[in-house]
PDB file of N, CA and C in Angstrom:
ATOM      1  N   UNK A   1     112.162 161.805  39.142  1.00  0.00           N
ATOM      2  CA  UNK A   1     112.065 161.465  40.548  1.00  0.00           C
ATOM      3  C   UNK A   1     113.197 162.115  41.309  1.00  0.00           C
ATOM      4  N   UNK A   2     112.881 162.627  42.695  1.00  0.00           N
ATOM      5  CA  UNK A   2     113.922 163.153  43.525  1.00  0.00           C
ATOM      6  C   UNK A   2     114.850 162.221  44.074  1.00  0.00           C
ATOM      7  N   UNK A   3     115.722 162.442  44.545  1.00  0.00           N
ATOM      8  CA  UNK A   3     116.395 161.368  45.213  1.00  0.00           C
ATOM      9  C   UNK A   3     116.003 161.746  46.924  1.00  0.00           C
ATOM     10  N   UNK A   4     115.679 160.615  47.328  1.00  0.00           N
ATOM     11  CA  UNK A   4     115.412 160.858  48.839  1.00  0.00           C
ATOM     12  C   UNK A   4     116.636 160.202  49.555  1.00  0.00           C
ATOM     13  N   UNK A   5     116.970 160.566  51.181  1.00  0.00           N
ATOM     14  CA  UNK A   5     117.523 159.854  51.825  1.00  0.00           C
ATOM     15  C   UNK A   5     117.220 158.540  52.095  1.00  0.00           C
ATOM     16  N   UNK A   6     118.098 157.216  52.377  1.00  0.00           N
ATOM     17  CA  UNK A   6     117.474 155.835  52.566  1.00  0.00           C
ATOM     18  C   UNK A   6     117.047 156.220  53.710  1.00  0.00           C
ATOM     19  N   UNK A   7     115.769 155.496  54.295  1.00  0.00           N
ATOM     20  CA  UNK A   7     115.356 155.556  56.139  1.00  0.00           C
ATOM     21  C   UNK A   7     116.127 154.746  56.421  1.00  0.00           C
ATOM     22  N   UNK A   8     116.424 154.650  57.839  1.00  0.00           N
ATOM     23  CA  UNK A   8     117.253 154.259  58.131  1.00  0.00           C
ATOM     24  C   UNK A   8     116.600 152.917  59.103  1.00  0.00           C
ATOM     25  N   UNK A   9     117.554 151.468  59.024  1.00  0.00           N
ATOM     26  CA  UNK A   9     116.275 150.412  59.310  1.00  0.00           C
ATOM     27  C   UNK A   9     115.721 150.494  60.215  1.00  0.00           C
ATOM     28  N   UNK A  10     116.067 150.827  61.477  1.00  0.00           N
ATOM     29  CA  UNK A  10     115.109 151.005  62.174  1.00  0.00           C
ATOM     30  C   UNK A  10     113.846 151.779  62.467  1.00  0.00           C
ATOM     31  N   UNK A  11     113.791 153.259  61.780  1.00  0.00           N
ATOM     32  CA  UNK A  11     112.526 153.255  61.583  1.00  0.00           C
ATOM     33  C   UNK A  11     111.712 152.919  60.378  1.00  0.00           C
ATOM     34  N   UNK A  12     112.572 151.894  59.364  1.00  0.00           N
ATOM     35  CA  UNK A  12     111.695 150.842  58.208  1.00  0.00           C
ATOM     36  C   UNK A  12     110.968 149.882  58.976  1.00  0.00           C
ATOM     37  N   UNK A  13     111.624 149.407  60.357  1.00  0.00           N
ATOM     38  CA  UNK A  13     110.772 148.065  60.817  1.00  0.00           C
ATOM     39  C   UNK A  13     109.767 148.751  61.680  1.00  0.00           C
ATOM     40  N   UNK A  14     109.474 150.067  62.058  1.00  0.00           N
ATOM     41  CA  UNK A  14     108.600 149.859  62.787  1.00  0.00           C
ATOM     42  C   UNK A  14     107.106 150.148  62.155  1.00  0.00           C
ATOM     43  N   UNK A  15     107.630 150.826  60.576  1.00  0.00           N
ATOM     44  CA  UNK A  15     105.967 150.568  59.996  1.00  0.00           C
ATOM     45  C   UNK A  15     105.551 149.337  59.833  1.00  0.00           C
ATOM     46  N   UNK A  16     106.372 148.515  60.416  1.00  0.00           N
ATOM     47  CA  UNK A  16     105.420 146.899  60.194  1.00  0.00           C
ATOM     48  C   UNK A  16     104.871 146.297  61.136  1.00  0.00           C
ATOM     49  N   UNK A  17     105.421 147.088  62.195  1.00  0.00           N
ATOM     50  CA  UNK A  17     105.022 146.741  63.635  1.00  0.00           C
ATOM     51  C   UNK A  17     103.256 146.619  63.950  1.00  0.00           C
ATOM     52  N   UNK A  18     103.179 145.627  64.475  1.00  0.00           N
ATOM     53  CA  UNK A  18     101.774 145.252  64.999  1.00  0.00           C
ATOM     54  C   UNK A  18     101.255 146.449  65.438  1.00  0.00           C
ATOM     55  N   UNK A  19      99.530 147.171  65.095  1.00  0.00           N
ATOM     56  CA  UNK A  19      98.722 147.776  65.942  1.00  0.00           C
ATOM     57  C   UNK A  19      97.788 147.830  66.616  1.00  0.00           C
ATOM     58  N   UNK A  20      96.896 148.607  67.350  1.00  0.00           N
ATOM     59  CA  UNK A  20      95.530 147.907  67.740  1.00  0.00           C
ATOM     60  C   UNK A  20      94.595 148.687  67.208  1.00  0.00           C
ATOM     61  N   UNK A  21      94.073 148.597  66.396  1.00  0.00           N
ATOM     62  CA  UNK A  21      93.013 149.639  65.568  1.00  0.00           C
ATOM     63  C   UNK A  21      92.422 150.161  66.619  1.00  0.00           C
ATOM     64  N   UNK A  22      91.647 149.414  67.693  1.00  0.00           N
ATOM     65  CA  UNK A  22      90.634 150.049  68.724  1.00  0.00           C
ATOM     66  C   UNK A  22      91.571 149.682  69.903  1.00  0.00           C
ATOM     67  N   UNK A  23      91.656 151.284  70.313  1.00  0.00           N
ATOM     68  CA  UNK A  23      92.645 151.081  71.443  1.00  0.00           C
ATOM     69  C   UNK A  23      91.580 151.006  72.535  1.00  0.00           C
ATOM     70  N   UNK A  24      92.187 150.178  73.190  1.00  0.00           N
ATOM     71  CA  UNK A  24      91.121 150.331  74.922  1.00  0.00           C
ATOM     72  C   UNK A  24      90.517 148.877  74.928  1.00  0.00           C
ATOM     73  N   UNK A  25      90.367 148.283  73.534  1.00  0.00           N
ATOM     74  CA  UNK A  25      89.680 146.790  73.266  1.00  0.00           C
ATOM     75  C   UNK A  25      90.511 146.150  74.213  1.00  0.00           C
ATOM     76  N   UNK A  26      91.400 145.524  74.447  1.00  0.00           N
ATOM     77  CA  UNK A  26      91.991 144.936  75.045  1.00  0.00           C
ATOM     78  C   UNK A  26      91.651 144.352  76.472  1.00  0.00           C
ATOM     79  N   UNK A  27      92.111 145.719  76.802  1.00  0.00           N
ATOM     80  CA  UNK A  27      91.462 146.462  78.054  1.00  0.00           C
ATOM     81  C   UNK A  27      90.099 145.844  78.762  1.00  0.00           C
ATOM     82  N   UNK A  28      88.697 146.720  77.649  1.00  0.00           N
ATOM     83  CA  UNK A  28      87.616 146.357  77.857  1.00  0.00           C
ATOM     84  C   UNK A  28      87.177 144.744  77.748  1.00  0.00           C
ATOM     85  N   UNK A  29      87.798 144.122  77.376  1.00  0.00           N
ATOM     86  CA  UNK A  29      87.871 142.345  76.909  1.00  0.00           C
ATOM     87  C   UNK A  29      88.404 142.264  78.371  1.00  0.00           C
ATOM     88  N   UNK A  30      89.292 142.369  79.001  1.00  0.00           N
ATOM     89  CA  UNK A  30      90.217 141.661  80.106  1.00  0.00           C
ATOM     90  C   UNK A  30      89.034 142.050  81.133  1.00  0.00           C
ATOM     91  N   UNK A  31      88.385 143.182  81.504  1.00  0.00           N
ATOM     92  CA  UNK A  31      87.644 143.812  82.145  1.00  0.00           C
ATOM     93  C   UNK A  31      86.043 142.502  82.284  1.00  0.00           C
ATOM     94  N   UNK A  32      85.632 142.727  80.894  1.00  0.00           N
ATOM     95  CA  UNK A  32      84.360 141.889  80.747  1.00  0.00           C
ATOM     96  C   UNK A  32      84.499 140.526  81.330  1.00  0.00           C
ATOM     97  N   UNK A  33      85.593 140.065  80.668  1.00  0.00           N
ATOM     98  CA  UNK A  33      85.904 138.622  81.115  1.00  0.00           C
ATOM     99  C   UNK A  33      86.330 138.622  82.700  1.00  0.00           C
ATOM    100  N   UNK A  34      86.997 139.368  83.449  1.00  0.00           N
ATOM    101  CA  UNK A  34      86.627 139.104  84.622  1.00  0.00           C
ATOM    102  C   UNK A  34      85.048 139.083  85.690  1.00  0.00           C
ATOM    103  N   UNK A  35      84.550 140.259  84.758  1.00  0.00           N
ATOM    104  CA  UNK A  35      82.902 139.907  85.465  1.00  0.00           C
ATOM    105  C   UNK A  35      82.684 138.801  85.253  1.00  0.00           C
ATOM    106  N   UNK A  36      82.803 138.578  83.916  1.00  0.00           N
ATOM    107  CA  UNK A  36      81.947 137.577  83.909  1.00  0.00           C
ATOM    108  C   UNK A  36      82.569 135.685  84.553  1.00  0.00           C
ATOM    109  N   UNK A  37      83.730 135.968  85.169  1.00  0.00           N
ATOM    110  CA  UNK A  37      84.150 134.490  85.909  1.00  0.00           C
ATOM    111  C   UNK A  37      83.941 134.852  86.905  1.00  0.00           C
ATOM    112  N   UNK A  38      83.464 136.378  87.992  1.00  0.00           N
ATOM    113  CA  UNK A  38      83.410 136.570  88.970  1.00  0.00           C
ATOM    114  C   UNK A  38      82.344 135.533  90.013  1.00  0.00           C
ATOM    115  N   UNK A  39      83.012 135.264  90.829  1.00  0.00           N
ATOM    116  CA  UNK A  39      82.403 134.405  91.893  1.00  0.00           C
ATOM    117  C   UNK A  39      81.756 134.766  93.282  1.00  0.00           C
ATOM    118  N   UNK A  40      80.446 134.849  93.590  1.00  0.00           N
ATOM    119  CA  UNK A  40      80.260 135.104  95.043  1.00  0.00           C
ATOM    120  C   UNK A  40      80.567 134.590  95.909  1.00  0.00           C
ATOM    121  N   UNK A  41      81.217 134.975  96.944  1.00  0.00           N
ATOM    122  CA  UNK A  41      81.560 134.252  98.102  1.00  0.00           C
ATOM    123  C   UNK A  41      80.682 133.405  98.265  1.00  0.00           C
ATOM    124  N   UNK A  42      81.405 132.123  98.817  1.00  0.00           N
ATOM    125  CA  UNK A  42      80.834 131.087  98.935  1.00  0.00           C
ATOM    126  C   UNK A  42      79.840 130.996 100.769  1.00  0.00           C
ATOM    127  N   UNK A  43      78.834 130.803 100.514  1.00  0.00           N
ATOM    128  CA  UNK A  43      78.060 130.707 101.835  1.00  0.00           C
ATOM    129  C   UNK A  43      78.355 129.315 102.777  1.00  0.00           C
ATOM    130  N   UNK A  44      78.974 129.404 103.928  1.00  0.00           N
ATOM    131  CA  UNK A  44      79.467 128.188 104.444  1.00  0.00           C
ATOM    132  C   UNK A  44      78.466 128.028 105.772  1.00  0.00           C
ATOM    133  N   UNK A  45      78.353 126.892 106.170  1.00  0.00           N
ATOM    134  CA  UNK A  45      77.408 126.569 107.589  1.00  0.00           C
ATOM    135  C   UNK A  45      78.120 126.514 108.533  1.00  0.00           C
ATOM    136  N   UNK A  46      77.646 126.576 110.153  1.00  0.00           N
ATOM    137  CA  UNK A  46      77.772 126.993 110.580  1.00  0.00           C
ATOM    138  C   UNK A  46      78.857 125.464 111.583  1.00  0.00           C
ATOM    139  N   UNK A  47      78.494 124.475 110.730  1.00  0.00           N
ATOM    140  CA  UNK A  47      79.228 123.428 111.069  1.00  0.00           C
ATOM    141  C   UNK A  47      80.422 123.210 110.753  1.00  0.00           C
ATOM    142  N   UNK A  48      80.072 124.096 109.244  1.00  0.00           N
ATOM    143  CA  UNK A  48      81.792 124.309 108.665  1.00  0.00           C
ATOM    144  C   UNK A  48      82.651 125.316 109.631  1.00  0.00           C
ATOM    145  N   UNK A  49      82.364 126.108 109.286  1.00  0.00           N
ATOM    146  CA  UNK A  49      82.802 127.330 109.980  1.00  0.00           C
ATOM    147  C   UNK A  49      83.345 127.468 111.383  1.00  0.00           C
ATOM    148  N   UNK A  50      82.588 125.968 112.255  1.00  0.00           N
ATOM    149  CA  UNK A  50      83.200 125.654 113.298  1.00  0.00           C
ATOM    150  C   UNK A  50      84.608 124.848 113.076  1.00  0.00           C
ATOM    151  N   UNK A  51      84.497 124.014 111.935  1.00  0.00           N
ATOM    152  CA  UNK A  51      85.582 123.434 111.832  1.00  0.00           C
ATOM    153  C   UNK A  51      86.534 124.115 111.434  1.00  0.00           C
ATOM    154  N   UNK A  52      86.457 125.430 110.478  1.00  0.00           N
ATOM    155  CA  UNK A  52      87.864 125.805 109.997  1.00  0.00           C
ATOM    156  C   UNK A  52      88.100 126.802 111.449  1.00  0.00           C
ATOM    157  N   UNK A  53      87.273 127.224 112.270  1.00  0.00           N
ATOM    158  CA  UNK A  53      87.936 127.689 113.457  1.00  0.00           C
ATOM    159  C   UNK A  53      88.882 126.911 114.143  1.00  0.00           C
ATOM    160  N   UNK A  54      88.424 125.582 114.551  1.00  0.00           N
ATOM    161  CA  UNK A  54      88.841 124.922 115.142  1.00  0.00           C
ATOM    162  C   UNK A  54      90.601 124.474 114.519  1.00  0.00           C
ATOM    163  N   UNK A  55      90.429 124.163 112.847  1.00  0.00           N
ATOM    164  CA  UNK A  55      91.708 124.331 112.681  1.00  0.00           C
ATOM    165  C   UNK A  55      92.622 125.345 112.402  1.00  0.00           C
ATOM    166  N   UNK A  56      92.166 126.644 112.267  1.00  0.00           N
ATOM    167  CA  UNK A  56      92.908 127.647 112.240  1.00  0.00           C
ATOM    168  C   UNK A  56      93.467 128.055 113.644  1.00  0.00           C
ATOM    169  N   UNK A  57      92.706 127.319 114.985  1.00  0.00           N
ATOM    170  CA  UNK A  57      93.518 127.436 116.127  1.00  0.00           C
ATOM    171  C   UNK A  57      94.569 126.338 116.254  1.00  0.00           C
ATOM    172  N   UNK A  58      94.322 125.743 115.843  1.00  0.00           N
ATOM    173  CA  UNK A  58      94.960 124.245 115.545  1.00  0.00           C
ATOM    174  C   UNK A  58      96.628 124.621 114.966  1.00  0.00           C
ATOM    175  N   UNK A  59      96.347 125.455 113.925  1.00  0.00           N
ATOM    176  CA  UNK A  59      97.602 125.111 112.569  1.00  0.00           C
ATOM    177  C   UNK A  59      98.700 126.175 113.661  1.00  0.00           C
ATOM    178  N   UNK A  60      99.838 125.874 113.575  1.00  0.00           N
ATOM    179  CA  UNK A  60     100.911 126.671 114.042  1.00  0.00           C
ATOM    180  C   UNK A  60     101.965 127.285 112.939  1.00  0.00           C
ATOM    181  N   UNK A  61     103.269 127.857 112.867  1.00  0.00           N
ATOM    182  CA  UNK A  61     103.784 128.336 112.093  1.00  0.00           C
ATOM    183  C   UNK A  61     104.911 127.225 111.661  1.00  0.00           C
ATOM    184  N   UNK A  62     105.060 126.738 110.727  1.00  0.00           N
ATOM    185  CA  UNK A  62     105.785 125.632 110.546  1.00  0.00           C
ATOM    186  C   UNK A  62     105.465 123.973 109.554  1.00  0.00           C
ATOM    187  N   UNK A  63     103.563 124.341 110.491  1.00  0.00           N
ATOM    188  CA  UNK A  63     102.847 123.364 109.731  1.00  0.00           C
ATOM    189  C   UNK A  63     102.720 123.425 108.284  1.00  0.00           C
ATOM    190  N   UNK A  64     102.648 122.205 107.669  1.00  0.00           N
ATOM    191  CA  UNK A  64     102.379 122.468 106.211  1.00  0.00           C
ATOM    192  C   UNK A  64     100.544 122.203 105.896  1.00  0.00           C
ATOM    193  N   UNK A  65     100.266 122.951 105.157  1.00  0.00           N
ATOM    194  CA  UNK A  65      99.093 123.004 104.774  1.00  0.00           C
ATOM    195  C   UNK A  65      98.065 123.402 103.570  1.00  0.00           C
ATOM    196  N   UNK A  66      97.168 122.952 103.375  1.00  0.00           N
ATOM    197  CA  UNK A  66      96.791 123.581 102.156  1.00  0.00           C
ATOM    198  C   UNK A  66      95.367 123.881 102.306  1.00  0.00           C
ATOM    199  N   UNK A  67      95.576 125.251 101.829  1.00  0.00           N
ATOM    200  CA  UNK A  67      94.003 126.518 102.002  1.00  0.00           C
ATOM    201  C   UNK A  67      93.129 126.413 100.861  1.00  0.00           C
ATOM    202  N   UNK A  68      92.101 126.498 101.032  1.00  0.00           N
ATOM    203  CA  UNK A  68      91.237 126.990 100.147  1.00  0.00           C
ATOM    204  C   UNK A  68      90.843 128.082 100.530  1.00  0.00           C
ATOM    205  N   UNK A  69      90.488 129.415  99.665  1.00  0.00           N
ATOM    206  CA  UNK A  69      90.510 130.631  99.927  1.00  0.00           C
ATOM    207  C   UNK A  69      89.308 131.535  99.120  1.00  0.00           C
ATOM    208  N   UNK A  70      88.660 132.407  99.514  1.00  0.00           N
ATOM    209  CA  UNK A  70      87.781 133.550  98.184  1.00  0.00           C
ATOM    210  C   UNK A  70      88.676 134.707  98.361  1.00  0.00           C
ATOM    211  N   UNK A  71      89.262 135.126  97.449  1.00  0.00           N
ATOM    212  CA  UNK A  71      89.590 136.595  97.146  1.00  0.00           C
ATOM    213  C   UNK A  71      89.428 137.106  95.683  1.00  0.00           C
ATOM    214  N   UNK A  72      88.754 138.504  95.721  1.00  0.00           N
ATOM    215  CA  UNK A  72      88.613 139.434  94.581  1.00  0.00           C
ATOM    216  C   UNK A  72      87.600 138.041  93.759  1.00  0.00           C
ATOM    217  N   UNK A  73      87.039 137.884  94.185  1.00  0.00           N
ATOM    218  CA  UNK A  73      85.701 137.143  92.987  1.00  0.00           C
ATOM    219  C   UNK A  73      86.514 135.667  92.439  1.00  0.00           C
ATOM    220  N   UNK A  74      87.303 135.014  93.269  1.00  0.00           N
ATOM    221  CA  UNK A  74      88.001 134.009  93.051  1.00  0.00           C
ATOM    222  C   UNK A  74      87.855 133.198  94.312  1.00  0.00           C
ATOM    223  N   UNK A  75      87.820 131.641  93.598  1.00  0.00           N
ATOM    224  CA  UNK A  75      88.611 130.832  94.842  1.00  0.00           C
ATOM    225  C   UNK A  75      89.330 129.851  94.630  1.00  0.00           C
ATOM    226  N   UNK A  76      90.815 130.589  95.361  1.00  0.00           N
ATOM    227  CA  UNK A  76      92.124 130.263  95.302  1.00  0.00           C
ATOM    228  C   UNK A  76      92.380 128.804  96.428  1.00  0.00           C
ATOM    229  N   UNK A  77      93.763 128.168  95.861  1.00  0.00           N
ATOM    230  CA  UNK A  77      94.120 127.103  96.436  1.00  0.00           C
ATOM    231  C   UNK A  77      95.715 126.619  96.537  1.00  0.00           C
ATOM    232  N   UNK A  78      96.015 127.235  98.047  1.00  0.00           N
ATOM    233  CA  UNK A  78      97.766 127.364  98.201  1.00  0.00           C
ATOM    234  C   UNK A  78      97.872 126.540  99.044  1.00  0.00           C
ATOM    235  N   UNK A  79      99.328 125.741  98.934  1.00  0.00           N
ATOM    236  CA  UNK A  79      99.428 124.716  99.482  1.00  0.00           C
ATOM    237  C   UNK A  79     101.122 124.960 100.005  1.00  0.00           C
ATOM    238  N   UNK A  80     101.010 125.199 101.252  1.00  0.00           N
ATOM    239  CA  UNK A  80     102.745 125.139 101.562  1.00  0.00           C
ATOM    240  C   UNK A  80     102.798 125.312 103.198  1.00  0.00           C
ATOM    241  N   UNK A  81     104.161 126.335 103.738  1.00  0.00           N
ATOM    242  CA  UNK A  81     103.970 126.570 105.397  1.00  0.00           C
ATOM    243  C   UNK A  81     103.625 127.252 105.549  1.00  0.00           C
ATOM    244  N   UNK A  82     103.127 127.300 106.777  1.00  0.00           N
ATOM    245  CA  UNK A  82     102.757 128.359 107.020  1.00  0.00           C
ATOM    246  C   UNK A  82     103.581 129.229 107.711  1.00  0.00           C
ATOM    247  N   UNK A  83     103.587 130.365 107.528  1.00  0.00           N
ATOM    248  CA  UNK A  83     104.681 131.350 107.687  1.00  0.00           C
ATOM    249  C   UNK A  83     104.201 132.502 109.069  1.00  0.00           C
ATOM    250  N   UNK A  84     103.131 132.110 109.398  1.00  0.00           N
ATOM    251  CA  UNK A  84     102.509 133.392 110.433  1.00  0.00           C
ATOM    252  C   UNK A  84     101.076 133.401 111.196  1.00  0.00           C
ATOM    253  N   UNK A  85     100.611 132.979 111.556  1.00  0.00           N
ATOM    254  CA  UNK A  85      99.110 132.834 112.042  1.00  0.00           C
ATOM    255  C   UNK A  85      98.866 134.250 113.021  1.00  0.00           C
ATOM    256  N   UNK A  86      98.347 134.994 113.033  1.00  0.00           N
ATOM    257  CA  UNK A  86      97.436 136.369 113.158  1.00  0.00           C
ATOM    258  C   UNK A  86      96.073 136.126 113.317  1.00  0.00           C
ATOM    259  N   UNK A  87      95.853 135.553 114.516  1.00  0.00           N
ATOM    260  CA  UNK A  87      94.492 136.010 115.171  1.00  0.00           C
ATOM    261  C   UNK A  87      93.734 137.260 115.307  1.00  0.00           C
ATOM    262  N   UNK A  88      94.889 137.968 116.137  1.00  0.00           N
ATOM    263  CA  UNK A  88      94.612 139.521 116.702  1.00  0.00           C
ATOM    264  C   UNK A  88      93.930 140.191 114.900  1.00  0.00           C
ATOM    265  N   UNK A  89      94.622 140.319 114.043  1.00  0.00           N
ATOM    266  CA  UNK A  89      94.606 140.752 112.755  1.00  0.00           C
ATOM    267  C   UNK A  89      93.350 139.726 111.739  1.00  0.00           C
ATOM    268  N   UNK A  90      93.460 138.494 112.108  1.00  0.00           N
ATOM    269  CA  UNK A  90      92.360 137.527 111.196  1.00  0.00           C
ATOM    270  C   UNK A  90      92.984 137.159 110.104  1.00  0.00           C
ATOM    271  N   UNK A  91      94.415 136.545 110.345  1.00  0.00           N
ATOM    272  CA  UNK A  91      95.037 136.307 109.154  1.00  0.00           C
ATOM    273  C   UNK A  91      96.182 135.590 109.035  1.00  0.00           C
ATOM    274  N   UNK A  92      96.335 135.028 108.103  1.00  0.00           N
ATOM    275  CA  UNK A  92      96.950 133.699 108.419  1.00  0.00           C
ATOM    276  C   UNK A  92      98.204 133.926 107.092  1.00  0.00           C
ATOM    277  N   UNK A  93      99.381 133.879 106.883  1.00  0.00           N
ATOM    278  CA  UNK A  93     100.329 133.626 105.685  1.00  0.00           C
ATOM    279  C   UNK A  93     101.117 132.194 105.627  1.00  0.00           C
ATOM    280  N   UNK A  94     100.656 131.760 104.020  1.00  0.00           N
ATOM    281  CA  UNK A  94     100.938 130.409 104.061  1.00  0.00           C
ATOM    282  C   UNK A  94     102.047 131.007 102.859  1.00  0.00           C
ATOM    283  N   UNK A  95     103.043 130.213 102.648  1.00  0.00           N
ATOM    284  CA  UNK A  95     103.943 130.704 101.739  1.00  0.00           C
ATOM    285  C   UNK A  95     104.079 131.974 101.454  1.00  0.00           C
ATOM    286  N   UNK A  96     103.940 132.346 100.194  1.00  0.00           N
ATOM    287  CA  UNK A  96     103.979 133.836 100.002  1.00  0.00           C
ATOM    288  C   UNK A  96     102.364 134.591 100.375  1.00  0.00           C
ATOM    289  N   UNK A  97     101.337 133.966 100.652  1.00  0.00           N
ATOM    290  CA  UNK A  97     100.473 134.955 100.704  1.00  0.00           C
ATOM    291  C   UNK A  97      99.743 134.836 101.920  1.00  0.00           C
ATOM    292  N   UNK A  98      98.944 135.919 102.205  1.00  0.00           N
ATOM    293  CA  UNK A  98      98.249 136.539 103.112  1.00  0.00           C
ATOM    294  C   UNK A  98      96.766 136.087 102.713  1.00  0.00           C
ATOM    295  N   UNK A  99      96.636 135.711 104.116  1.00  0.00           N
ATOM    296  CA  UNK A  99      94.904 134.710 103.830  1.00  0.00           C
ATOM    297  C   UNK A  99      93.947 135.600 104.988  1.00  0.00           C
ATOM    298  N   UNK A 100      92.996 136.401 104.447  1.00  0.00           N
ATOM    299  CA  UNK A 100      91.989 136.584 105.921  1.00  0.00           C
ATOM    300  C   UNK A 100      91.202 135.488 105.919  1.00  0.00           C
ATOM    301  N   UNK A 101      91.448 135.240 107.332  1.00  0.00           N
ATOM    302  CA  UNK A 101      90.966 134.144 107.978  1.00  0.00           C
ATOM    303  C   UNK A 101      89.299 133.963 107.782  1.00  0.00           C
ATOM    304  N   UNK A 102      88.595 134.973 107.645  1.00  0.00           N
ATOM    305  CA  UNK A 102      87.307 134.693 107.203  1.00  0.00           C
ATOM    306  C   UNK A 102      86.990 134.574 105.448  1.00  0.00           C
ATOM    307  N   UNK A 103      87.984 134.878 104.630  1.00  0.00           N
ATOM    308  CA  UNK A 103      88.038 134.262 103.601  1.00  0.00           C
ATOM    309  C   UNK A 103      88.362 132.862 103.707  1.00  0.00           C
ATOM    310  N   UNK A 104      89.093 131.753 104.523  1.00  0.00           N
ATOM    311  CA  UNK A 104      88.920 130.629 104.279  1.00  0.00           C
ATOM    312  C   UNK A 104      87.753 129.744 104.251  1.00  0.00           C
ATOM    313  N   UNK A 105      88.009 128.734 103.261  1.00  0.00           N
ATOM    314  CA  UNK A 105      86.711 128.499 102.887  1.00  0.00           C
ATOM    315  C   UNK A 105      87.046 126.614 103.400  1.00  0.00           C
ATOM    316  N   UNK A 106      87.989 125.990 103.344  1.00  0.00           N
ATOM    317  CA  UNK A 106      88.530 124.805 103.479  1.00  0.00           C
ATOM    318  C   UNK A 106      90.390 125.036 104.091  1.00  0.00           C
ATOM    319  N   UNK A 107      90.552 124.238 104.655  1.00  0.00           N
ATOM    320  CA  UNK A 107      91.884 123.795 105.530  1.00  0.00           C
ATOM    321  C   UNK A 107      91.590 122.099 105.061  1.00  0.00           C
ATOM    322  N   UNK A 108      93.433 121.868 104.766  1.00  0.00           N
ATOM    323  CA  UNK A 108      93.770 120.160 104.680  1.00  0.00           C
ATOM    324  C   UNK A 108      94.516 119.693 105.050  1.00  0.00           C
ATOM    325  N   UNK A 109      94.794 118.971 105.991  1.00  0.00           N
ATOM    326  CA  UNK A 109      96.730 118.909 106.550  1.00  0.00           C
ATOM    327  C   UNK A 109      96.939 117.577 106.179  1.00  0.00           C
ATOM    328  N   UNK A 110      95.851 116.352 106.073  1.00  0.00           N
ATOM    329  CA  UNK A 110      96.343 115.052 105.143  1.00  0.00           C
ATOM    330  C   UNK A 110      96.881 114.769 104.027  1.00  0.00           C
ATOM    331  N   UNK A 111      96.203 115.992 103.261  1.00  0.00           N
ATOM    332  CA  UNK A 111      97.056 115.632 101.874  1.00  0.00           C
ATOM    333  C   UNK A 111      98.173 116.006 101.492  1.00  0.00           C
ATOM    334  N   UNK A 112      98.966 117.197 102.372  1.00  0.00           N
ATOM    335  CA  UNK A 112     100.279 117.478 102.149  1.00  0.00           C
ATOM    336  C   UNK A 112     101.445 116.207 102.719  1.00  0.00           C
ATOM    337  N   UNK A 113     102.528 116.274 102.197  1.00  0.00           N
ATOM    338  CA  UNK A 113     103.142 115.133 102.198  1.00  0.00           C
ATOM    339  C   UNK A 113     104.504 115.784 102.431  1.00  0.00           C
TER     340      UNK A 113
END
């Protein structure tokens, strides 16, 4: 037998290192599974729709509140101040995020505390 150099440990640990036989699986899994939780916007009446007008003229910057929202095949639910109301634009920022106003789907100002 020859004598070889020792490897040196660090590249001993990385033949043990985790792989992904099928690269892209991952990927294609994270992908599928979002179709498939994807949500259609929700169809609201015309009774609703009067009401979240009515409180989106209502809410000022300061108020606390909590949204119900559709974005990207989701519907989201933030609860804090509101930081900005944007008519001109259709858009409203409650804490950290940015709400178009015709994505709201529900407004609550009783249950915040």
């Amino acid at each position: 037998m020859g004598n070889r150099e020792k490897m040196p440990v660090s590249h001993r640990a990385k033949q043990f290192m985790p792989f992904s036989a099928l690269t892209g699986l991952n990927e294609a899994l994270e992908r599928k599974e979002k179709e498939l939780c994807f949500i259609a916007k929700p169809v609201i009446s015309e009774e609703k729709a009067e009401l979240i007008n009515t409180e989106l003229l209502n809410i000022d910057p300061g108020d606390k509140i909590c949204v119900e929202y559709y974005k990207d095949g989701e519907i989201h639910t933030v609860m804090g101040t509101v930081k900005k109301k944007d008519l001109t634009y259709h858009r409203i920022i409650v804490g950290a995020e940015k709400i178009r106003t015709d994505d709201v789907l529900n407004i609550y100002r009783d249950k915040i505390s």
